[in-house]
Protein backbone atom coordinates (compact mmCIF):
# COMPACT_ATOMS: atom_id res chain seq x y z
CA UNK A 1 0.00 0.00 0.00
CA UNK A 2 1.03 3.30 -0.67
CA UNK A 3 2.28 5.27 1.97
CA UNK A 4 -1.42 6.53 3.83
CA UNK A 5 0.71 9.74 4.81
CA UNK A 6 1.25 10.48 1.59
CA UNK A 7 -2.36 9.70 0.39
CA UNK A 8 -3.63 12.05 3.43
CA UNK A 9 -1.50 14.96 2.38
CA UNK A 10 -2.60 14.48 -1.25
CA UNK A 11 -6.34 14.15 -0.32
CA UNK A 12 -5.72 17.19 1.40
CA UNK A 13 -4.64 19.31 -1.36
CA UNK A 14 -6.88 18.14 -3.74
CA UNK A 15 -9.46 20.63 -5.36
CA UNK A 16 -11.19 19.03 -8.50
CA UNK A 17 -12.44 15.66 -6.32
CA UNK A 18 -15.99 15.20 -4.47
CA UNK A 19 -16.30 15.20 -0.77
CA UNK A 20 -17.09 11.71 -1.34
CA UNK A 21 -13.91 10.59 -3.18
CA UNK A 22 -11.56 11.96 -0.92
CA UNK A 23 -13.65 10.66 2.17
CA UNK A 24 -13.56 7.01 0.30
CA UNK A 25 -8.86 7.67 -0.32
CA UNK A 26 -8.99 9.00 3.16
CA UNK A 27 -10.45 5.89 5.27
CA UNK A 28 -7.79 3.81 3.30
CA UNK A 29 -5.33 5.71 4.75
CA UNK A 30 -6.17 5.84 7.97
CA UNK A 31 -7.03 1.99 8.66
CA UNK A 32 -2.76 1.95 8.81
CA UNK A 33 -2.24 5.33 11.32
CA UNK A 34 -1.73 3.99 14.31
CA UNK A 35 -3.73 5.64 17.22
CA UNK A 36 -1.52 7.91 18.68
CA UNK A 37 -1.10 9.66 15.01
CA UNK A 38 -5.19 9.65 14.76
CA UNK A 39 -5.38 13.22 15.93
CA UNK A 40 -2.65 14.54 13.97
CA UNK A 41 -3.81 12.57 10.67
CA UNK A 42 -7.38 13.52 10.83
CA UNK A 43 -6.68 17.17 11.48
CA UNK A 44 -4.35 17.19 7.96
CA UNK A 45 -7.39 16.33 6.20
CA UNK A 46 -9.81 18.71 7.97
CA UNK A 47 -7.80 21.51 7.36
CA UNK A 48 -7.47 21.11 3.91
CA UNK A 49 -11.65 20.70 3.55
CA UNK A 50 -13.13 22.70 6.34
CA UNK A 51 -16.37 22.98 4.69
CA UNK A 52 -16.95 19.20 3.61
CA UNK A 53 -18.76 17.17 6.32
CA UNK A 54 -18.03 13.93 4.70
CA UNK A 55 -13.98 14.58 5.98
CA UNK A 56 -14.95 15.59 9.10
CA UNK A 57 -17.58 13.01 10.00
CA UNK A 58 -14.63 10.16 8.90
CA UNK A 59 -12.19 11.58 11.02
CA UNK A 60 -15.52 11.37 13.98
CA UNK A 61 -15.83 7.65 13.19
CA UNK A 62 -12.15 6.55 13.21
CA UNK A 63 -11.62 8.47 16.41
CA UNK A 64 -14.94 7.57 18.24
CA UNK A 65 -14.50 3.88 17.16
CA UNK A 66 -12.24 1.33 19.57
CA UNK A 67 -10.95 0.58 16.28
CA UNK A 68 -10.25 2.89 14.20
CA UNK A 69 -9.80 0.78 10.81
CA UNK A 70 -12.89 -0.19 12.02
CA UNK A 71 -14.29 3.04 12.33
CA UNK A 72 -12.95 4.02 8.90
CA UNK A 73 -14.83 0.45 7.47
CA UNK A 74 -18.11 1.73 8.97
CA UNK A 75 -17.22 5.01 7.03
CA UNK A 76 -16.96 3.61 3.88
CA UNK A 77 -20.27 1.25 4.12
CA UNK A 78 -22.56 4.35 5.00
CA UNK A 79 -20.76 6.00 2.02
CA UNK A 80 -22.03 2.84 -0.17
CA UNK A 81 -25.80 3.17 1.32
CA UNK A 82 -25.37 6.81 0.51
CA UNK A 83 -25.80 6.78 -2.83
CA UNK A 84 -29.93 6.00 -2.23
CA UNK A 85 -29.61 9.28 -2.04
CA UNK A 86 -29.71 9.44 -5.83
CA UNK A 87 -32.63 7.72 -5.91
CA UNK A 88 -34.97 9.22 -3.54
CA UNK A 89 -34.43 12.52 -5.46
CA UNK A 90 -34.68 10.62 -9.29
CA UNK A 91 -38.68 9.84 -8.55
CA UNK A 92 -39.71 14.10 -8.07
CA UNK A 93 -37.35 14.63 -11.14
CA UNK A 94 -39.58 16.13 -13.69
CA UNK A 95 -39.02 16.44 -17.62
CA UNK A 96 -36.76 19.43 -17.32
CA UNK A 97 -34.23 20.17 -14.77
CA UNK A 98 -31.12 22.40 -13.86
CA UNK A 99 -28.17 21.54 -12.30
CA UNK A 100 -24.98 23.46 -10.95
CA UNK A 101 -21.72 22.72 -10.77
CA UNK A 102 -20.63 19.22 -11.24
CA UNK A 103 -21.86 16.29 -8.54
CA UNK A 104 -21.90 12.52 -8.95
CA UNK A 105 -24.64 12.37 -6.97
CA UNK A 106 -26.80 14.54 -9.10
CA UNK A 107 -25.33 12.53 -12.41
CA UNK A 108 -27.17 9.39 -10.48
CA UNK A 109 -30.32 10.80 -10.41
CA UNK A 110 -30.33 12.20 -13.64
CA UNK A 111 -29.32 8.86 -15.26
CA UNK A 112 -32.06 6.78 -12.80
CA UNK A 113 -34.93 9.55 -13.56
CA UNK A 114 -34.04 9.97 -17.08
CA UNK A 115 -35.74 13.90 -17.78
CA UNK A 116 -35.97 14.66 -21.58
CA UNK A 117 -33.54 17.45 -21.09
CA UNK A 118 -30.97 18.85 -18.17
CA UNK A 119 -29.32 21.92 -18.29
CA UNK A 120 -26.26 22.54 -16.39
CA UNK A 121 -25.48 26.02 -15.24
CA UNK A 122 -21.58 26.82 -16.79
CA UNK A 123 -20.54 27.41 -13.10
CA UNK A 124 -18.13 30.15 -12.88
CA UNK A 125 -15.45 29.93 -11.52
CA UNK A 126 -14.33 26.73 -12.39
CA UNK A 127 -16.69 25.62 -15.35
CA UNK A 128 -17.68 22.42 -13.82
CA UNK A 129 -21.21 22.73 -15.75
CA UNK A 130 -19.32 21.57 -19.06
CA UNK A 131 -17.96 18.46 -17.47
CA UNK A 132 -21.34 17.69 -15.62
CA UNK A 133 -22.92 17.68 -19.42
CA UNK A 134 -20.80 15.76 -20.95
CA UNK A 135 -21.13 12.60 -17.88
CA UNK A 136 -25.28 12.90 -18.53
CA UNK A 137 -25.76 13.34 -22.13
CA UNK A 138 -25.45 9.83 -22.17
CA UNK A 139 -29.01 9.61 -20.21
CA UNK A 140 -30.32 12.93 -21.26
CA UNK A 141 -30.42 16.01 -23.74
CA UNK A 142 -27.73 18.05 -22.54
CA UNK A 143 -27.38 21.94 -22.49
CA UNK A 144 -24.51 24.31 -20.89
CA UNK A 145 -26.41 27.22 -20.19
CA UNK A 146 -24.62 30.69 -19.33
CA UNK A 147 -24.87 31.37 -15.51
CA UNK A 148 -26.70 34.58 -16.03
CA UNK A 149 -29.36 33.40 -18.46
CA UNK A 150 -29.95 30.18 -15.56
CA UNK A 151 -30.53 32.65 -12.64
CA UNK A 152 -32.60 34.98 -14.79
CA UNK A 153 -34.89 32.63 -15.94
CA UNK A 154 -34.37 29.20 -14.26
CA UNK A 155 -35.77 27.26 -17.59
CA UNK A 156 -36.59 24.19 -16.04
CA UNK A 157 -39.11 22.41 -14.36
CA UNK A 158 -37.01 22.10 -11.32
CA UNK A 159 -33.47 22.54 -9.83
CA UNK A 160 -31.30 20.14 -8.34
CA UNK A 161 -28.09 20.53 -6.65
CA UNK A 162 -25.27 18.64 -4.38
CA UNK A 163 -24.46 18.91 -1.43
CA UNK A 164 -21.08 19.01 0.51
CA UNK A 165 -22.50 19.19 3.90
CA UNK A 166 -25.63 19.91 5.49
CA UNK A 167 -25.53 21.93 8.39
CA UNK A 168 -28.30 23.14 10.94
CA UNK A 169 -29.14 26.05 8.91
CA UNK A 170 -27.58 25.57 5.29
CA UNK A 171 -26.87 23.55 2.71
CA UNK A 172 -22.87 23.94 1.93
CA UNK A 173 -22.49 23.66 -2.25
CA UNK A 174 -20.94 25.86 -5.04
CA UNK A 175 -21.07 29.52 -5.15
CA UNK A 176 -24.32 30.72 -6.84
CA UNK A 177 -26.66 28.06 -5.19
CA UNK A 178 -27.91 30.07 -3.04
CA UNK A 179 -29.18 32.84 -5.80
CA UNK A 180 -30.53 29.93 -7.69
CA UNK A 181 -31.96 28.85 -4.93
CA UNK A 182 -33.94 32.35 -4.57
CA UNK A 183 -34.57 32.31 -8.37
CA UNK A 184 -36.02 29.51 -8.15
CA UNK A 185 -38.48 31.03 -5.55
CA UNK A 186 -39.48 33.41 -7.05
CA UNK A 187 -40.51 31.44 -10.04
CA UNK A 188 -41.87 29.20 -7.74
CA UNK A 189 -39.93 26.16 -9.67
CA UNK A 190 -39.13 23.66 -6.91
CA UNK A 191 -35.02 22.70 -5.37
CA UNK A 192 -33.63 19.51 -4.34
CA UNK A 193 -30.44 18.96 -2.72
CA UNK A 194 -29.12 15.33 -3.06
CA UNK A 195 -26.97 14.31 0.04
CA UNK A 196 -26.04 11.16 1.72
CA UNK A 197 -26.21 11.21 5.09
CA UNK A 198 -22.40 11.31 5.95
CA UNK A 199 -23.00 14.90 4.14
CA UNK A 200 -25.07 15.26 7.77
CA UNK A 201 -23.07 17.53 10.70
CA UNK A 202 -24.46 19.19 14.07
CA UNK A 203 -22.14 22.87 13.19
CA UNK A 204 -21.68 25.46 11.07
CA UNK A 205 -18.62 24.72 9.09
CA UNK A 206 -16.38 27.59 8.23
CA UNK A 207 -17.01 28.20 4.29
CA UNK A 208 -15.00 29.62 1.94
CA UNK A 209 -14.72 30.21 -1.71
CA UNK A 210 -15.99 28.26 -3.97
CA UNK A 211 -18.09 27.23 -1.64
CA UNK A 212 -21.05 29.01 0.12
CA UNK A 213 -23.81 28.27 2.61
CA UNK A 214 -27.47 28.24 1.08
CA UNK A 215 -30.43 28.58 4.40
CA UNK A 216 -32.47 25.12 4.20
CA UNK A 217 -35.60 26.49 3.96
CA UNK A 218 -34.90 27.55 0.34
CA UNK A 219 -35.06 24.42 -0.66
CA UNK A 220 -38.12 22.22 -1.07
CA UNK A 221 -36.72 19.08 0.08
CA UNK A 222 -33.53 17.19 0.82
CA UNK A 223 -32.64 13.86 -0.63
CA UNK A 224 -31.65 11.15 1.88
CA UNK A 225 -30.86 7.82 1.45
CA UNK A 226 -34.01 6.53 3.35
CA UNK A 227 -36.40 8.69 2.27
CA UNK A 228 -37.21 13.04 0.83
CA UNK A 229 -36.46 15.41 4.26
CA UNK A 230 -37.86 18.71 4.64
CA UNK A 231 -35.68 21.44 5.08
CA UNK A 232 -36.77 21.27 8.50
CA UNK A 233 -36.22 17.50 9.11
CA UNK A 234 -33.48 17.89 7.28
CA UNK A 235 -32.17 20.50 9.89
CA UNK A 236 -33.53 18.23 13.10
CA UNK A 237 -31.46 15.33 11.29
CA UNK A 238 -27.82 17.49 10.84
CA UNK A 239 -28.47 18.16 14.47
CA UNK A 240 -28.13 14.48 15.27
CA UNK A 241 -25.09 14.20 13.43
CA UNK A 242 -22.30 14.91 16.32
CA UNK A 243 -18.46 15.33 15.83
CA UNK A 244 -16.24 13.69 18.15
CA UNK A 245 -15.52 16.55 20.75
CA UNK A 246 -11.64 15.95 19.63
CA UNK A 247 -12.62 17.41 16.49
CA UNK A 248 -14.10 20.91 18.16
CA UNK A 249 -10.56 22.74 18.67
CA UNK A 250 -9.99 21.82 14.59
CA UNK A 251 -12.91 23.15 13.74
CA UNK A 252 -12.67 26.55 15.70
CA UNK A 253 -8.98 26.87 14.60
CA UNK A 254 -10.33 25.85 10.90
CA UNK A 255 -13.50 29.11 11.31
CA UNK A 256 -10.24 31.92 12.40
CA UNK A 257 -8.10 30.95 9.06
């Protein structure tokens, strides 16, 4: 096996991988840091993604778990149930919908709903929409659409977005959710985060770009594994979700950078 320091440090710095992908290259690692290095490994990776639960809720399970490659195993089977998540959110899809930025999770539902036609915001900075149409064309008649033409008009019959954490208040994605979020408000078009439930933690996490925090309530529901949430079940749930109190100084020191 490759040397899991050098995986952490790489998982770390990378910026063009999911929350979920560097959660999955994480928990390899750390089933081979030995205990007394848990602290110190775990807080490599949270530093380098403050704002994605999935990193900080692995680093929970190895360090609440008498085992920690056991913890990390648990980890990586909720990860595996997660993606029900897809699912739940494929049966409201209707014939039209529009995405932003790129997500596996929404490329699930897309290709298990199957709408006539998805168009994916461009996503500035970054671009991520043109990579996000290319992976569902296969399932679907894909369109990049320019970023202000998507928030002006939100032509679709409904919006659906990732997730890289859900927090008490917000869901954590891409800049420019949250104003497509209002848009689609005010055109009264419905919005659907897809998240699995290791995207689930009890704080705020400290957000910065690209990322932003979008308020739960502008959403119309939140795709779970076992079943659509509220905004407000969804925010009872991320309450549930506790970090080990290790974890608390890291986060703190993670909200002052």
């Amino acid at each position: 096996m490759e040397d899991p320091w050098a995986i952490l440090r790489r998982g770390a710095a990378d910026r063009t991988s999911g929350a979920a992908e560097i959660g999955r290259q994480a928990a390899t690692a750390l089933q081979a840091i030995p205990r007394e290095r848990l602290l110190e490994a775990v807080g490599l990776l949270v530093r380098g993604h403050p704002a994605m639960a999935p990193v900080w809720r692995l680093a929970s399970d190895v360090l609440w778990a008498p085992d920690p490659a056991a913890g990390a195993v648990a980890f990586l089977d909720q990860l595996t149930r997660d993606e029900a998540a897809a699912v739940v959110v494929s049966r409201v899809l209707p014939d039209s919908v529009l995405t932003i930025s790129y997500s596996s999770s929404v490329a699930r539902a897309i290709e298990l709903g199957r709408p006539a036609r998805t168009l994916c915001m461009r996503s500035d900075p970054g671009g991520e929409g043109e990579r996000m149409a290319d992976v569902v064309s296969a399932w679907t008649k894909a369109e990049v659409v320019d970023d202000e033409r998507a928030l002006a008009e939100v032509p679709a019959g409904a919006v659906i977005t990732g997730a890289d954490a859900i927090t008490p208040s917000a869901v954590v994605n891409k800049v420019k959710t949250r104003i497509l979020a209002v848009a689609a408000g005010r055109h009264g078009i419905p919005c659907y985060a897809v998240a699995g439930r290791m995207k689930l933690v009890d704080r705020e996490l400290p957000v910065i770009g690209p990322f932003e925090p979008t308020p739960l309530e502008l959403f119309t529901g939140v795709g779970l594994p076992d079943g659509l949430r509220s905004p407000q079940e969804a925010a009872a749930e991320a309450m549930a979700a506790s970090l080990h109190p290790a974890l608390l100084p890291l986060l703190d020191a993670s909200g002052r950078a």
